[in-house]
Protein backbone atom coordinates (compact mmCIF):
# COMPACT_ATOMS: atom_id res chain seq x y z
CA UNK A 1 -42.38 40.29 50.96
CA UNK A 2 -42.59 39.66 47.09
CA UNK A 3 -40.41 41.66 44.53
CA UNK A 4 -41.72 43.10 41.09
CA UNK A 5 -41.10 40.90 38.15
CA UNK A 6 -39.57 43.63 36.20
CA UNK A 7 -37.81 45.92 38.21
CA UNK A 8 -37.55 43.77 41.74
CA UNK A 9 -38.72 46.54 44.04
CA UNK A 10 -39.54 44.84 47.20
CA UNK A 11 -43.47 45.09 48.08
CA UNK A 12 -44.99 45.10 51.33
CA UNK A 13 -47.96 42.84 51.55
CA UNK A 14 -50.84 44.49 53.31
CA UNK A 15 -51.77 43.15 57.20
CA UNK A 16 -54.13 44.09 59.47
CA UNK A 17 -55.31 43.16 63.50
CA UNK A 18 -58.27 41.28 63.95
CA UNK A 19 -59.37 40.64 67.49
CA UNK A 20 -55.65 41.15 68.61
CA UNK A 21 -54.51 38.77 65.92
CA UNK A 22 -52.40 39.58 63.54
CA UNK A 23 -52.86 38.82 59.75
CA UNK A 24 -51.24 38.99 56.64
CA UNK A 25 -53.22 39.31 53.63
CA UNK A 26 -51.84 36.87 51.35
CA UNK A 27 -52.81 38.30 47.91
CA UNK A 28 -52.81 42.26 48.99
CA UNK A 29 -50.12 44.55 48.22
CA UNK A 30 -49.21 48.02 48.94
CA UNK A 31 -48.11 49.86 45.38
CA UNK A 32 -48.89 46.90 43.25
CA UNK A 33 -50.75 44.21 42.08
CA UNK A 34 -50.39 40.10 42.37
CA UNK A 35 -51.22 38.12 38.61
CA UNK A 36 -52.04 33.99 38.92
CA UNK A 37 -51.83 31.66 35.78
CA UNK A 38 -52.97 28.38 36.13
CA UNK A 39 -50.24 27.77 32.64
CA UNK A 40 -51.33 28.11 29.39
CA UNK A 41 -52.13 25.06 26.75
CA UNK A 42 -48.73 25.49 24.19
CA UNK A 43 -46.47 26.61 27.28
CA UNK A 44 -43.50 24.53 26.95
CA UNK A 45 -42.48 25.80 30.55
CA UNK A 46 -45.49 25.92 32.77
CA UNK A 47 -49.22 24.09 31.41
CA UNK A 48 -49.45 21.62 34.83
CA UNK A 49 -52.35 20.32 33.09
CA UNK A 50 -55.18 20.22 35.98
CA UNK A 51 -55.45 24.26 36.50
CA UNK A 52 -56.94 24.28 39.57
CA UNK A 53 -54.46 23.17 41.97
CA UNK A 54 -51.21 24.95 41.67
CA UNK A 55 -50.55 28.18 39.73
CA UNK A 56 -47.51 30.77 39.19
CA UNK A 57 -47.87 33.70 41.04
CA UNK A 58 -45.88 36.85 40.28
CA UNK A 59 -46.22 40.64 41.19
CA UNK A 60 -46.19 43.80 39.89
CA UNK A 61 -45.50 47.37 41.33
CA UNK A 62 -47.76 50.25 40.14
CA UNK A 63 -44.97 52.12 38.66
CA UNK A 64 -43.93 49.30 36.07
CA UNK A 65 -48.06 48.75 35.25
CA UNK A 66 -48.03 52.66 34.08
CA UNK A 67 -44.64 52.39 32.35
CA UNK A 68 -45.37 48.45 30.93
CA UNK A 69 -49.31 49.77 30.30
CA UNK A 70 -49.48 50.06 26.49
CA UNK A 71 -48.42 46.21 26.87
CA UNK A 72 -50.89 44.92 29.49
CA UNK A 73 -54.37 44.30 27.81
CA UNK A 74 -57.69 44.87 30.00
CA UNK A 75 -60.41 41.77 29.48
CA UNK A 76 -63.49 41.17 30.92
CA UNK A 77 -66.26 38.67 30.96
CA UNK A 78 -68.89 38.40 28.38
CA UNK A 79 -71.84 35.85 28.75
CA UNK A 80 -72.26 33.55 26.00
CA UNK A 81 -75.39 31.62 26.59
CA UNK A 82 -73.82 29.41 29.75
CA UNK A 83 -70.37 29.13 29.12
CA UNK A 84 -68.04 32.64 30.15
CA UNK A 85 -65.77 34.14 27.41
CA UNK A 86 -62.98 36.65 28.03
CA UNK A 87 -62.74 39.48 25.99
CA UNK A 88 -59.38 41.69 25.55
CA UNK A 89 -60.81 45.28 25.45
CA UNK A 90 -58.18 47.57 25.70
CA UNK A 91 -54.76 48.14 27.31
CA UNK A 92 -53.65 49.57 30.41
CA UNK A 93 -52.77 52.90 28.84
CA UNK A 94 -56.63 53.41 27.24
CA UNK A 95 -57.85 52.08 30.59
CA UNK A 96 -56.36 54.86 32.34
CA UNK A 97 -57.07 57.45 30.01
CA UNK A 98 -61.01 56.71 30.28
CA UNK A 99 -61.03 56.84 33.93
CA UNK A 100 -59.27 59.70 34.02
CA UNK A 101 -62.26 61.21 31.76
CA UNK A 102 -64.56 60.16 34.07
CA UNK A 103 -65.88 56.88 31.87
CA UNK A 104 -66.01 54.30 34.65
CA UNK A 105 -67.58 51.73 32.71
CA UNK A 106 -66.50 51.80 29.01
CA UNK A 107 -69.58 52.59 26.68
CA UNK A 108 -68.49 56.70 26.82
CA UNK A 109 -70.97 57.25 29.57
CA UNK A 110 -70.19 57.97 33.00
CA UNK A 111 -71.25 56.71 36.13
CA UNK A 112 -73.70 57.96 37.96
């Protein structure tokens, strides 16, 4: 069971049966999401320094994503020759306002 980092509610992480065995999914939640960060270089609490072998972990119901969306920015990937670069795009809020119009992929067209 992990809590929401802003308003505690306690979320059930998702499980399933597999050939009579029974498995937790350790990254799935029901009504929410789980964030990693492997620390951040200028952290004066948490940069471990080797980001790849230990990270915080923290989790977030859907109901504080809508209400904490204008503060949550959506990135993606963009290729720049070989190396990957992360690109902030647009909040939560905008996010959900162009799926809700049907633009699934961001460029104002939909999917088809």
């Amino acid at each position: 069971m992990k809590k929401c980092i802003v308003c505690e509610k306690e979320l059930e992480e998702e499980d399933y049966d597999i050939g009579g065995k029974h498995l937790l999914c350790w990254n799935t939640l029901y009504d929410g999401i789980i964030l990693k960060s492997c620390g951040n270089y200028g952290s004066v609490e948490y940069d471990p320094m080797d980001g790849v072998s230990e990270y915080l972990e923290l989790a977030l119901c859907d109901k504080c994503l809508v209400v904490k969306g204008h503060l949550i920015q959506r990135c993606q990937e963009v290729k720049k020759k070989k190396d990957a670069v992360y690109k902030c795009v647009e909040n939560f809020v905008e996010y959900k306002e162009r799926i809700a119009k049907g633009d699934y992929i961001g460029r104002g067209k939909k999917k088809t």
